[in-house]
C-alpha atoms as a PDB file:
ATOM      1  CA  UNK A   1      -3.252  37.382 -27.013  1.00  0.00           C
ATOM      2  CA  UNK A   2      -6.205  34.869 -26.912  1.00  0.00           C
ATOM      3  CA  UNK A   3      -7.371  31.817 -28.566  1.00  0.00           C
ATOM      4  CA  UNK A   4      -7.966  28.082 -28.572  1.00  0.00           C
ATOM      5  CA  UNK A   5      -4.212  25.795 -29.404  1.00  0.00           C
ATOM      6  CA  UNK A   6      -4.294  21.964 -30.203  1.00  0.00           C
ATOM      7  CA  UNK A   7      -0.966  21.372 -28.837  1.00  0.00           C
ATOM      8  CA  UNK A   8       0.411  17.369 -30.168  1.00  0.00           C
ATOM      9  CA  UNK A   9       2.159  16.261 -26.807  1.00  0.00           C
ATOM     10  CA  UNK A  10       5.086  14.236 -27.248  1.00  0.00           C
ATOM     11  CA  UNK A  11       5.733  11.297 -24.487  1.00  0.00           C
ATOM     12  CA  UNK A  12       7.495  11.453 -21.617  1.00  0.00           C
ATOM     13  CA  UNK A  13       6.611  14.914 -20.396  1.00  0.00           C
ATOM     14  CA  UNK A  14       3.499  16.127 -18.148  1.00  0.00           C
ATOM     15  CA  UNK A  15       0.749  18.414 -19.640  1.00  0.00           C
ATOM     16  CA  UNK A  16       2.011  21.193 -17.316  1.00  0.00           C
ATOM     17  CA  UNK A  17       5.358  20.851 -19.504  1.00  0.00           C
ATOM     18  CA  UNK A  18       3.898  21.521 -22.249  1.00  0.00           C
ATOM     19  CA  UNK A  19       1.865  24.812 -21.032  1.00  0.00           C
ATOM     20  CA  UNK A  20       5.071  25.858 -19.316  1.00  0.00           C
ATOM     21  CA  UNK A  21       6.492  25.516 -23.456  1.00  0.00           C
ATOM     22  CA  UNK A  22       3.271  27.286 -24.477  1.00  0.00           C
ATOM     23  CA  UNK A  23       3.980  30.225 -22.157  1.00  0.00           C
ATOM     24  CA  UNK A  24       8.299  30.716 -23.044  1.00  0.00           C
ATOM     25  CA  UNK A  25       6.818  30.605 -27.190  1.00  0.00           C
ATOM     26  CA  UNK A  26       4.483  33.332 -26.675  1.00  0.00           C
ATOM     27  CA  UNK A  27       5.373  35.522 -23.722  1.00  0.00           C
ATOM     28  CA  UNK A  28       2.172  34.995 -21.545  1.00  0.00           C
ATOM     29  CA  UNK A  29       1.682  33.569 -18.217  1.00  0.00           C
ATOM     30  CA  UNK A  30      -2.193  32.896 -18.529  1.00  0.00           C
ATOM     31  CA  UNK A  31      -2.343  29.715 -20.297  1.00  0.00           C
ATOM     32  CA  UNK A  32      -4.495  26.600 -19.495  1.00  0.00           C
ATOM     33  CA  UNK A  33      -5.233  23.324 -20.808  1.00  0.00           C
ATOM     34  CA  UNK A  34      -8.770  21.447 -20.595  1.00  0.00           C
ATOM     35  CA  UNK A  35      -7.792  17.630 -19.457  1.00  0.00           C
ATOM     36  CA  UNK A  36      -4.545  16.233 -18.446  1.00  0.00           C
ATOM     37  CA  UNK A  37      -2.764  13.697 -20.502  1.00  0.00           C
ATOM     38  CA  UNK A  38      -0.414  11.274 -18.273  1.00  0.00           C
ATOM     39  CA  UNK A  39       3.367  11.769 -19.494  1.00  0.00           C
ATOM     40  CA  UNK A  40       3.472   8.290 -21.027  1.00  0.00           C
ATOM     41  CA  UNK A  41       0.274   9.186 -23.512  1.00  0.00           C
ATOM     42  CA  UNK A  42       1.090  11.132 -26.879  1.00  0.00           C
ATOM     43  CA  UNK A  43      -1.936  13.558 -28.803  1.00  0.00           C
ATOM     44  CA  UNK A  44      -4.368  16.194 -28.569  1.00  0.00           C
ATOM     45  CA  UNK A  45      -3.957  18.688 -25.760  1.00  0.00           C
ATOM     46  CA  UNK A  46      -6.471  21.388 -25.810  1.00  0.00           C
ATOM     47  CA  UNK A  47      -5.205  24.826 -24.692  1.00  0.00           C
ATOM     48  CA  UNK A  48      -6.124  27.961 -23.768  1.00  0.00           C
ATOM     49  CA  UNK A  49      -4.708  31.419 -23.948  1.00  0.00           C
ATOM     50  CA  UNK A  50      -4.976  34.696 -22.380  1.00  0.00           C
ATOM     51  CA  UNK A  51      -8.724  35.186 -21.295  1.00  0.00           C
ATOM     52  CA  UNK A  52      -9.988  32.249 -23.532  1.00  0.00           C
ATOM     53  CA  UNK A  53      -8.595  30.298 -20.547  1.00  0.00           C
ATOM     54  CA  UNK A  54     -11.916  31.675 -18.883  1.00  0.00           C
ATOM     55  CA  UNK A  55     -13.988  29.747 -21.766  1.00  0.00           C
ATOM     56  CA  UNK A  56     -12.436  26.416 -21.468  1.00  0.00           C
ATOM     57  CA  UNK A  57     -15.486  25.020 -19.673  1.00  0.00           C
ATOM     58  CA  UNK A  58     -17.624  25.788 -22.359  1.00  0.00           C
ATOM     59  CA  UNK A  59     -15.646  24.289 -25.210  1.00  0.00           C
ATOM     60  CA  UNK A  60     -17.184  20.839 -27.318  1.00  0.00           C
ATOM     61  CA  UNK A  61     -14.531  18.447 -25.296  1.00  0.00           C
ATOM     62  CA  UNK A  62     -16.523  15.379 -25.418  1.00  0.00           C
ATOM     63  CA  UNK A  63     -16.666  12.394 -26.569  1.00  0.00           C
ATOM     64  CA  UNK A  64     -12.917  11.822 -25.788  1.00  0.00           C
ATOM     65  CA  UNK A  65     -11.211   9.255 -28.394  1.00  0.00           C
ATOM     66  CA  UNK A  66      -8.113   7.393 -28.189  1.00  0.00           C
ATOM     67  CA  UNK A  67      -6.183   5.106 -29.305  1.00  0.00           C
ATOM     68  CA  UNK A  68      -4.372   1.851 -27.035  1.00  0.00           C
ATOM     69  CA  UNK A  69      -2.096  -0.797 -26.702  1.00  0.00           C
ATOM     70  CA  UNK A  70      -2.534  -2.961 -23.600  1.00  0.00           C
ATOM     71  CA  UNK A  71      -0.084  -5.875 -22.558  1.00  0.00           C
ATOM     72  CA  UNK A  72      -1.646  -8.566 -21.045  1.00  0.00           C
ATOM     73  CA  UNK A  73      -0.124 -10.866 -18.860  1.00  0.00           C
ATOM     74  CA  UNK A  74       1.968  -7.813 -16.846  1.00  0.00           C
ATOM     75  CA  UNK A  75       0.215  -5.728 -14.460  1.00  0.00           C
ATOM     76  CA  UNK A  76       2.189  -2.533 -12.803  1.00  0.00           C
ATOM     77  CA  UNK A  77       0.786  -0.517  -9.670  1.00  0.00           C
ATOM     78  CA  UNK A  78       0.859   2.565 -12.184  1.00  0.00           C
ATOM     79  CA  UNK A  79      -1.717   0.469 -14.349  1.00  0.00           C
ATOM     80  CA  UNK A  80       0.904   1.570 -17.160  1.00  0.00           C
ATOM     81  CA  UNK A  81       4.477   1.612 -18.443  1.00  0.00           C
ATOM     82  CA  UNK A  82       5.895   4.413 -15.802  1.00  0.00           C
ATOM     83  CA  UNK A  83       5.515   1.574 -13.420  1.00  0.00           C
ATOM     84  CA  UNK A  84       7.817  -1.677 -12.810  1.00  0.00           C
ATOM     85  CA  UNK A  85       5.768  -4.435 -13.215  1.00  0.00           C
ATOM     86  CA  UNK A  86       4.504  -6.511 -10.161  1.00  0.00           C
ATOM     87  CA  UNK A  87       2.964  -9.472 -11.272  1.00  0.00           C
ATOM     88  CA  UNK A  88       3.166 -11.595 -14.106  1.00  0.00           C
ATOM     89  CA  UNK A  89       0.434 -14.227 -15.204  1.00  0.00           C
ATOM     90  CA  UNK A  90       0.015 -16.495 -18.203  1.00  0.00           C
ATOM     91  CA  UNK A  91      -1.722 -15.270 -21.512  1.00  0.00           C
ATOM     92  CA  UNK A  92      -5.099 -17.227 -22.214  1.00  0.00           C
ATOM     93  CA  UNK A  93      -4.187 -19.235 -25.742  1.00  0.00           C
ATOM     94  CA  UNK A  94      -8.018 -17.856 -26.689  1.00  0.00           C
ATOM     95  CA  UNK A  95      -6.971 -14.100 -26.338  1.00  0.00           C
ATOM     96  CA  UNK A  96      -9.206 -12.629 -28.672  1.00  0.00           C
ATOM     97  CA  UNK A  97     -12.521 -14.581 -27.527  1.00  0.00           C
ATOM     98  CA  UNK A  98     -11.463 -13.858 -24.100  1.00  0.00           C
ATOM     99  CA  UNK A  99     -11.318  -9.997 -24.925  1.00  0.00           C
ATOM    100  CA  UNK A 100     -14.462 -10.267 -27.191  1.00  0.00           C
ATOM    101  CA  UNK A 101     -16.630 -11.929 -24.246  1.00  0.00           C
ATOM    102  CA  UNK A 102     -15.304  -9.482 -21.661  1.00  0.00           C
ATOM    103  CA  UNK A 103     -15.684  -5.701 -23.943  1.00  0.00           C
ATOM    104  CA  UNK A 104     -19.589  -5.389 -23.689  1.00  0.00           C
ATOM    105  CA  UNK A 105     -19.163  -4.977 -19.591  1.00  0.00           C
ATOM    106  CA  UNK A 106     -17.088  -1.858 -20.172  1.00  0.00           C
ATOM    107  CA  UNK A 107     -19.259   0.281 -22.583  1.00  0.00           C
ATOM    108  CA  UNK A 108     -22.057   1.987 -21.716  1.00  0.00           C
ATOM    109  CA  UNK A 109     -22.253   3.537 -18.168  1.00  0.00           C
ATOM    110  CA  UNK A 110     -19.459   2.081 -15.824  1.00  0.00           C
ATOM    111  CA  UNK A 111     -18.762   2.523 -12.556  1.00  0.00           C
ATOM    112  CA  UNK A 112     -14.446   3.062 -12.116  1.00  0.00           C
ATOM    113  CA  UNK A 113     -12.207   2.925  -9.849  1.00  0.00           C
ATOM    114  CA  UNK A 114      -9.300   5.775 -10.518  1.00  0.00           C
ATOM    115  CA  UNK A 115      -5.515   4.234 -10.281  1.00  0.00           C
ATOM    116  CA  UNK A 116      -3.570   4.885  -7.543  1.00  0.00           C
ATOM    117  CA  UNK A 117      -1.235   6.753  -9.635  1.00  0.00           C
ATOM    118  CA  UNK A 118      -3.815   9.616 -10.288  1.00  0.00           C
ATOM    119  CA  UNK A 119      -4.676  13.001  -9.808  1.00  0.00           C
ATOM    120  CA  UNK A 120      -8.035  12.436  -8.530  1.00  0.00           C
ATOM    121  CA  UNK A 121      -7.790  14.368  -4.516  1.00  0.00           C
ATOM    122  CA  UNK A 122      -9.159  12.359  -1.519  1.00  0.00           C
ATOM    123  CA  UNK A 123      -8.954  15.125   1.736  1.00  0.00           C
ATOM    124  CA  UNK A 124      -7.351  17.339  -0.360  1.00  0.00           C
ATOM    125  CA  UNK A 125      -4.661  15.914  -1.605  1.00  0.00           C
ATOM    126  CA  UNK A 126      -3.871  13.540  -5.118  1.00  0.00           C
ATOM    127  CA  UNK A 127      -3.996   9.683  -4.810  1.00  0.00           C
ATOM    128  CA  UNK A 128      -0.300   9.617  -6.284  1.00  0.00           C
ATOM    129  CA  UNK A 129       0.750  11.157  -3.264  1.00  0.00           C
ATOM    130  CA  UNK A 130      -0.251   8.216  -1.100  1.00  0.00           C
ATOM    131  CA  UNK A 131       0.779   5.588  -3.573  1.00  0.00           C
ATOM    132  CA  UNK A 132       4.274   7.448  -3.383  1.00  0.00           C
ATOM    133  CA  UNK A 133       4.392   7.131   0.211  1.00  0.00           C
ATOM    134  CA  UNK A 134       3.469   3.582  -0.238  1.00  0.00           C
ATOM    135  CA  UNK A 135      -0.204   4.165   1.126  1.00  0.00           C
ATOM    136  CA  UNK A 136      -3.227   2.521  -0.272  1.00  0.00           C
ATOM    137  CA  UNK A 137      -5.685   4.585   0.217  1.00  0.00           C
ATOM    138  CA  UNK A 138      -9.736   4.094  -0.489  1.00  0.00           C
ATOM    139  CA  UNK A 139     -10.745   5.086  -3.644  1.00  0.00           C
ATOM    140  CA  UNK A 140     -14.521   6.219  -4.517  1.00  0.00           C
ATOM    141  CA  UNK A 141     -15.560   4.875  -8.074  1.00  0.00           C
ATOM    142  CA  UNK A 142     -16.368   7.473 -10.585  1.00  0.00           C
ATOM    143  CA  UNK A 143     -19.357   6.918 -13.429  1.00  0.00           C
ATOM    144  CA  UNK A 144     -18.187   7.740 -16.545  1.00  0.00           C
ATOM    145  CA  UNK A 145     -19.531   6.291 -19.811  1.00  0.00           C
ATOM    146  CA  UNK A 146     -17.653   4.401 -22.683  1.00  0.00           C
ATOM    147  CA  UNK A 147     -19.225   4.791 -26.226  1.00  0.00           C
ATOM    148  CA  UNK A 148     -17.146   2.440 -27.838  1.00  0.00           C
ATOM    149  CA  UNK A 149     -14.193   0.345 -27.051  1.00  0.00           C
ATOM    150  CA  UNK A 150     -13.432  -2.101 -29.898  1.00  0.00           C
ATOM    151  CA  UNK A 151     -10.319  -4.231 -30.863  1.00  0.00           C
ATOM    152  CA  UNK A 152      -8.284  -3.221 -33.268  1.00  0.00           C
ATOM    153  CA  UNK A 153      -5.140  -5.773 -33.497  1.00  0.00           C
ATOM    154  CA  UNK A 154      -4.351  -8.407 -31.261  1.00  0.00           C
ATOM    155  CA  UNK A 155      -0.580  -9.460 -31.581  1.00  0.00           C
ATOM    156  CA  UNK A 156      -0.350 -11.759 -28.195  1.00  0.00           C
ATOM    157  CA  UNK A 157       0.385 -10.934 -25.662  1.00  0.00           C
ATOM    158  CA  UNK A 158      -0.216  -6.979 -26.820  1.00  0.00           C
ATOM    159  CA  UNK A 159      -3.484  -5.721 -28.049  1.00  0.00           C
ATOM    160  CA  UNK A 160      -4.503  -2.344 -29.827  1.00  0.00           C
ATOM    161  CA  UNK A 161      -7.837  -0.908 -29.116  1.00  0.00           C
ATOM    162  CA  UNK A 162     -10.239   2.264 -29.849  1.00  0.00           C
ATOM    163  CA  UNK A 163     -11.818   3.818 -26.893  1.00  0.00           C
ATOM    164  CA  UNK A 164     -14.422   7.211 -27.298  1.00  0.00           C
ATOM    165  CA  UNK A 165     -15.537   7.739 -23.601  1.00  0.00           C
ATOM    166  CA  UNK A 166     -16.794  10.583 -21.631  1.00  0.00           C
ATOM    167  CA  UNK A 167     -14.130  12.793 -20.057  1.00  0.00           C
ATOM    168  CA  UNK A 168     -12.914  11.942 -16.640  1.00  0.00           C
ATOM    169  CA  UNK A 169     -12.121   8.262 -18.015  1.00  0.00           C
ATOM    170  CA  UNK A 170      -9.345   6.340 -16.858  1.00  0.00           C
ATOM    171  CA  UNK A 171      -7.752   4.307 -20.103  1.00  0.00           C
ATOM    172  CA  UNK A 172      -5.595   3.039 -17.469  1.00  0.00           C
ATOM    173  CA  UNK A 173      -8.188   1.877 -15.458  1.00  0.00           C
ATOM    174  CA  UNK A 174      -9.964   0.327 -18.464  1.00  0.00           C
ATOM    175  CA  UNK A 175      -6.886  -2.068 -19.476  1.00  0.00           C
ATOM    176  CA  UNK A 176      -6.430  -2.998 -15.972  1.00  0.00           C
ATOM    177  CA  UNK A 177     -10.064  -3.792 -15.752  1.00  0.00           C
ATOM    178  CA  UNK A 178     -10.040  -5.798 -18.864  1.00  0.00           C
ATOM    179  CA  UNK A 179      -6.785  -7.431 -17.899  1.00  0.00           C
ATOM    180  CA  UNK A 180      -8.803  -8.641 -15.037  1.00  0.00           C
ATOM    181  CA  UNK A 181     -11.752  -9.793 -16.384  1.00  0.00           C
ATOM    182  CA  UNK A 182      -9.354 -11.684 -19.433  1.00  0.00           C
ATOM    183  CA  UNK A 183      -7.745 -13.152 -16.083  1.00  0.00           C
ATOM    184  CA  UNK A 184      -4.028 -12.253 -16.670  1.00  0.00           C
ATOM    185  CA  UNK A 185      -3.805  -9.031 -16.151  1.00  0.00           C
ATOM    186  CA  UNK A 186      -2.785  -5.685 -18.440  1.00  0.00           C
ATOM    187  CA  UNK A 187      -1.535  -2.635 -18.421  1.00  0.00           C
ATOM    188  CA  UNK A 188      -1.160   0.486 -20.853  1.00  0.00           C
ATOM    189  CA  UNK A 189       2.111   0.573 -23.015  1.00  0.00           C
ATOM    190  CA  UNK A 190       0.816   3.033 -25.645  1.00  0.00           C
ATOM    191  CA  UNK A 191      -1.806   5.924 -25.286  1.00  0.00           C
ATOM    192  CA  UNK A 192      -2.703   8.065 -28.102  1.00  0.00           C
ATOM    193  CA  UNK A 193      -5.505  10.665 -27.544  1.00  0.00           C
ATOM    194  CA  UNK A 194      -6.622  11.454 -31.485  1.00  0.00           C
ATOM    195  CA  UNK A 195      -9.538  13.818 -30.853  1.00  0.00           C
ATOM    196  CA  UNK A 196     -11.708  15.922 -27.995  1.00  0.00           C
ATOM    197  CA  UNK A 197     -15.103  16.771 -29.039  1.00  0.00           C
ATOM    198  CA  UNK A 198     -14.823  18.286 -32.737  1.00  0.00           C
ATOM    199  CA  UNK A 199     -11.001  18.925 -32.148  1.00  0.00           C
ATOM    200  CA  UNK A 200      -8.470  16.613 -34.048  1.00  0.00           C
ATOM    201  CA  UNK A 201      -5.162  16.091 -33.499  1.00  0.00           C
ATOM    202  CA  UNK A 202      -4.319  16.062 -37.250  1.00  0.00           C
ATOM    203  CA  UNK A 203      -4.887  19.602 -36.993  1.00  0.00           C
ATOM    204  CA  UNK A 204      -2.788  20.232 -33.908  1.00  0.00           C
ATOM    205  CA  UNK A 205       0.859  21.298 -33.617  1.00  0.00           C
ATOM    206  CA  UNK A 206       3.843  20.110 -31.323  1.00  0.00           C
ATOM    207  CA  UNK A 207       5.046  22.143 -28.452  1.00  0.00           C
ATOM    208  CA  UNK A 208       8.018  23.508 -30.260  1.00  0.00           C
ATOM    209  CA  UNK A 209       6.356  24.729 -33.289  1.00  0.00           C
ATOM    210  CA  UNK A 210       3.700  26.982 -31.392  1.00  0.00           C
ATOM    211  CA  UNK A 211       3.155  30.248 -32.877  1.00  0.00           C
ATOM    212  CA  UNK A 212       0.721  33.016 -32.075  1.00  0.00           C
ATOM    213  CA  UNK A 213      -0.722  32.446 -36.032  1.00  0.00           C
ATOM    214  CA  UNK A 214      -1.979  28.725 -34.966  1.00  0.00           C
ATOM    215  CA  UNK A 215      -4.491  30.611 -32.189  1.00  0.00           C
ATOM    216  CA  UNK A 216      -8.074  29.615 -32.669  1.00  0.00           C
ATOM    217  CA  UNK A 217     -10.332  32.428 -32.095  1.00  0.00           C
ATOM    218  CA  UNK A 218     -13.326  32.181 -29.581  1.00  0.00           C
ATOM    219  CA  UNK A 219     -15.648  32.288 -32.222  1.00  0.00           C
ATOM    220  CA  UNK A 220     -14.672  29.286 -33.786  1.00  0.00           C
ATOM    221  CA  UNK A 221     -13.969  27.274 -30.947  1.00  0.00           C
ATOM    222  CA  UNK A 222     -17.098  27.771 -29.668  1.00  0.00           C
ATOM    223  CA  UNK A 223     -19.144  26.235 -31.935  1.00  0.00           C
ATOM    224  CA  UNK A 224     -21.952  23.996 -32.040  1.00  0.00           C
ATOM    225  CA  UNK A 225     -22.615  26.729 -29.353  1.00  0.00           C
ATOM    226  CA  UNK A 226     -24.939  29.447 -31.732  1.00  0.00           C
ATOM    227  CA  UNK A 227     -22.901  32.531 -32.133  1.00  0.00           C
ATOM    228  CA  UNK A 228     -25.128  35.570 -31.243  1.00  0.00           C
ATOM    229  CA  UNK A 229     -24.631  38.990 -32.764  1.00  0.00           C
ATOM    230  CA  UNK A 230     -25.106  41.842 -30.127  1.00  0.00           C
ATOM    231  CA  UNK A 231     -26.271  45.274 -31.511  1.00  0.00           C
ATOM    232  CA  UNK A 232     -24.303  48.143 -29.162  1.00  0.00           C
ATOM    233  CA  UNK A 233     -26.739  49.238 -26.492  1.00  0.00           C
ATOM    234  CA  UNK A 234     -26.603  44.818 -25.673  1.00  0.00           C
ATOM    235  CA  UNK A 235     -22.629  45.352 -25.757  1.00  0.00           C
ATOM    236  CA  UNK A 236     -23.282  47.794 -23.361  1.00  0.00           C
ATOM    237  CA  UNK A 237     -25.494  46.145 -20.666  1.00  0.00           C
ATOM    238  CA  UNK A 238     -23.531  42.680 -20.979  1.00  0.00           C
ATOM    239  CA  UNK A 239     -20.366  44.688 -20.493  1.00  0.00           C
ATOM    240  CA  UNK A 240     -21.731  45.525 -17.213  1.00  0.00           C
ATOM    241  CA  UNK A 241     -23.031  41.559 -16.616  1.00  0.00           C
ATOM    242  CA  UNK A 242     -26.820  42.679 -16.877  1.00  0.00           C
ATOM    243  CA  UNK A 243     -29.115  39.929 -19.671  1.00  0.00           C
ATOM    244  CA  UNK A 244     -30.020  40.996 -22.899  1.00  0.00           C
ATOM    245  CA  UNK A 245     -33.586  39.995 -24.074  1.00  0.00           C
ATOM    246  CA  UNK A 246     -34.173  38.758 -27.646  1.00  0.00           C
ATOM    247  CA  UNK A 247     -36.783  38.196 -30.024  1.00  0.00           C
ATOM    248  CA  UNK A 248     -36.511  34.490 -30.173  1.00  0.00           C
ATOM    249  CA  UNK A 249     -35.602  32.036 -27.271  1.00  0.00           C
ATOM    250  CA  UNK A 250     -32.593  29.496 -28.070  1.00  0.00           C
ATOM    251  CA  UNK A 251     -33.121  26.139 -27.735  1.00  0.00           C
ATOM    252  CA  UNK A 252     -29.742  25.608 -26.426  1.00  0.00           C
ATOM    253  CA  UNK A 253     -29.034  26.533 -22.539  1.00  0.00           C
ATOM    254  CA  UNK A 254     -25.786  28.421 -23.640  1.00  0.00           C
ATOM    255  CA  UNK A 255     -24.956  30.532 -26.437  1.00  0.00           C
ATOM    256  CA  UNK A 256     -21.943  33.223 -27.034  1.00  0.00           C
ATOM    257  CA  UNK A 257     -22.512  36.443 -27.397  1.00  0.00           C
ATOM    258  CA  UNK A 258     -20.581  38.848 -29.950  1.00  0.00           C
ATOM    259  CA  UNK A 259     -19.764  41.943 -31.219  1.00  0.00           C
ATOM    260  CA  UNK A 260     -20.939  43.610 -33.972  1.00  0.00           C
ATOM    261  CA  UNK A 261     -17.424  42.545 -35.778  1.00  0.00           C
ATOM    262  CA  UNK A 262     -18.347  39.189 -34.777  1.00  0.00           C
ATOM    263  CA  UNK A 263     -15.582  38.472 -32.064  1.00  0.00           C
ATOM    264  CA  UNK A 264     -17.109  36.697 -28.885  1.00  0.00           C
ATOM    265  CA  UNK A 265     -17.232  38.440 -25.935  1.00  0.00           C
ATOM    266  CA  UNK A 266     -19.575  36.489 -23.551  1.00  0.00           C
ATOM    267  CA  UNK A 267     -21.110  33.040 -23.226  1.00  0.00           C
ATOM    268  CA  UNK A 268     -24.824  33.569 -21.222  1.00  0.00           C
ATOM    269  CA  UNK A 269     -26.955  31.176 -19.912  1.00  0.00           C
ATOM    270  CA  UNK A 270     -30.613  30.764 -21.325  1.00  0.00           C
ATOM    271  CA  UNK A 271     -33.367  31.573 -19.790  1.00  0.00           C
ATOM    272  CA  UNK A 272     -35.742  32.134 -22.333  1.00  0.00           C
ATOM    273  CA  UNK A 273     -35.725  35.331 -24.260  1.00  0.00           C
ATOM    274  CA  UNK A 274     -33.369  36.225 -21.679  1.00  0.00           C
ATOM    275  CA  UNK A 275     -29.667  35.784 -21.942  1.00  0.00           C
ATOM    276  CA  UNK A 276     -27.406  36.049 -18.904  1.00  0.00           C
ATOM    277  CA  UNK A 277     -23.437  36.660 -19.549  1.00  0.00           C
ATOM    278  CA  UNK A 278     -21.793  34.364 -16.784  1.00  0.00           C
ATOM    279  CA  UNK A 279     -18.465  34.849 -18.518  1.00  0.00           C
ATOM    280  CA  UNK A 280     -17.165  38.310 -20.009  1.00  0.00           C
ATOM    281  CA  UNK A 281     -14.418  39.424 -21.622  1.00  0.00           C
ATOM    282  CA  UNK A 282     -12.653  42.817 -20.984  1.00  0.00           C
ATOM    283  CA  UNK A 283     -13.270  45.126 -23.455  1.00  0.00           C
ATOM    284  CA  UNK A 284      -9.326  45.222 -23.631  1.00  0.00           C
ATOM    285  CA  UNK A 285      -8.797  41.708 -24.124  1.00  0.00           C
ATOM    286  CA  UNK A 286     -10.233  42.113 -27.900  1.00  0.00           C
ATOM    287  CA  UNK A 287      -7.032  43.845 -28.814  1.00  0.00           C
ATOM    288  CA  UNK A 288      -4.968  42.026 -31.517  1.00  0.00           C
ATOM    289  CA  UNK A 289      -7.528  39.393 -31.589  1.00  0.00           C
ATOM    290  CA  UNK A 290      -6.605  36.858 -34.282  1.00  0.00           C
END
């Protein structure tokens, strides 16, 4: 079994859940997903299966859109809903300008902090295992960079935005920030991630309806990557890791690598005419490919 799943997660349960769901529905323990969702977001969770989990660094995941609803006026140490809230300030009466003057500092490149409540490791080990122990630890900001972030609604004291960003964002981070810079403080109460990369998530599926049948294969999850067709003497040396040479050199600095049936078998690195496999399937793992 292999392929590419756009699992819909529900709220309330981690992104591990749902793999752990993804490996009872179809028998296999290798399963993977490409970027966590926190339990109190809903959408797109890109998975892995089989061997494809060895592609997942290749697939198109960015830009990463989603859509928000931040409460202003509450802050929690969770910078979300999952946490009890810890200080309460008064709403601005000029909400929307407030918001409107304060956006254009959080587009672009941005330096951010991570929330305590995160995965991110300091010596080895995840900030939300010092915030648990009630430690605050120092956190190192991280630049990621924020296409757009635009107002969609504003229903005082709640407010309902569209962010695409970079992976590795923080939405959590970003209503905090902006609940900052308003001067009353927010926090996350709804997080909806709607697509990653060219993925959508009207095309995914939820946890309990996941079926072998909605498997993406390689070769068109891939893609914009070019698909290159390999004649057999090229199966033969990439099977064994060496470069095949080729008439033409991409203009890309990855491409995957098929065979003659068209199913991928290899993503190589560029180098010219030369193309180096740095990933390989086993020749078995093409077996009841869908």
């Amino acid at each position: 079994m292999l392929g590419v799943l756009l699992v819909d997660k529900p709220a309330g349960v981690t992104s591990h859940d749902v793999v752990q769901s993804v490996r009872r529905r179809l028998g296999t323990r290798r399963v993977g997903h490409a970027g966590t969702l926190d339990p109190v977001a809903t959408g797109l969770l890109v998975v892995a299966v089989g061997p494809a989990t060895r592609f997942l660094q290749y697939l198109p995941l960015e830009p990463k859109v989603y859509e928000c609803t931040f409460r202003f006026g509450e802050t929690t140490k969770t910078y979300d809903s999952e946490g009890d809230v810890d200080e309460r300030r008064p709403v601005p009466p000029d909400l929307v300008a407030k918001i409107a003057e304060a956006l254009p500092r959080f587009t672009g490149p941005i330096e951010q902090l991570p929330p305590l409540f995160s995965a991110v490791k300091k010596e080895g080990k995840p900030l939300y295992a010092y915030a648990r122990q009630g430690e605050e630890v120092e956190r190192e900001p991280r630049r990621v960079f924020v296409e757009r972030f635009e107002t969609l609604v504003v229903d005082t004291p709640e407010a309902e935005f569209r962010v695409v960003c970079s992976g590795g964002t923080y939405v959590r981070s970003l209503a905090h920030d902006l609940g900052e810079a308003v001067g009353c403080g927010a926090h996350v109460v709804e997080l909806e991630r709607t697509h990653v990369g060219r993925f959508a998530l009207e095309d995914a599926v939820r946890p309990d309806d996941v079926t072998a049948d909605r498997l993406i294969p390689l070769r068109e999850a891939l893609p914009p990557m070019p698909l290159i067709r390999l004649n057999p003497g090229q199966m033969d040396r990439v099977r064994t890791g060496q470069f095949v040479k080729v008439p033409v050199a991409p203009p890309e600095d990855y491409v995957a690598l098929t065979d003659p049936d068209g199913a991928v078998v290899s993503v190589a690195r560029v180098d010219g005419q030369l193309l180096h496999p740095e990933c390989v399937l086993p020749a078995e793992a093409l077996h009841g490919v869908v």
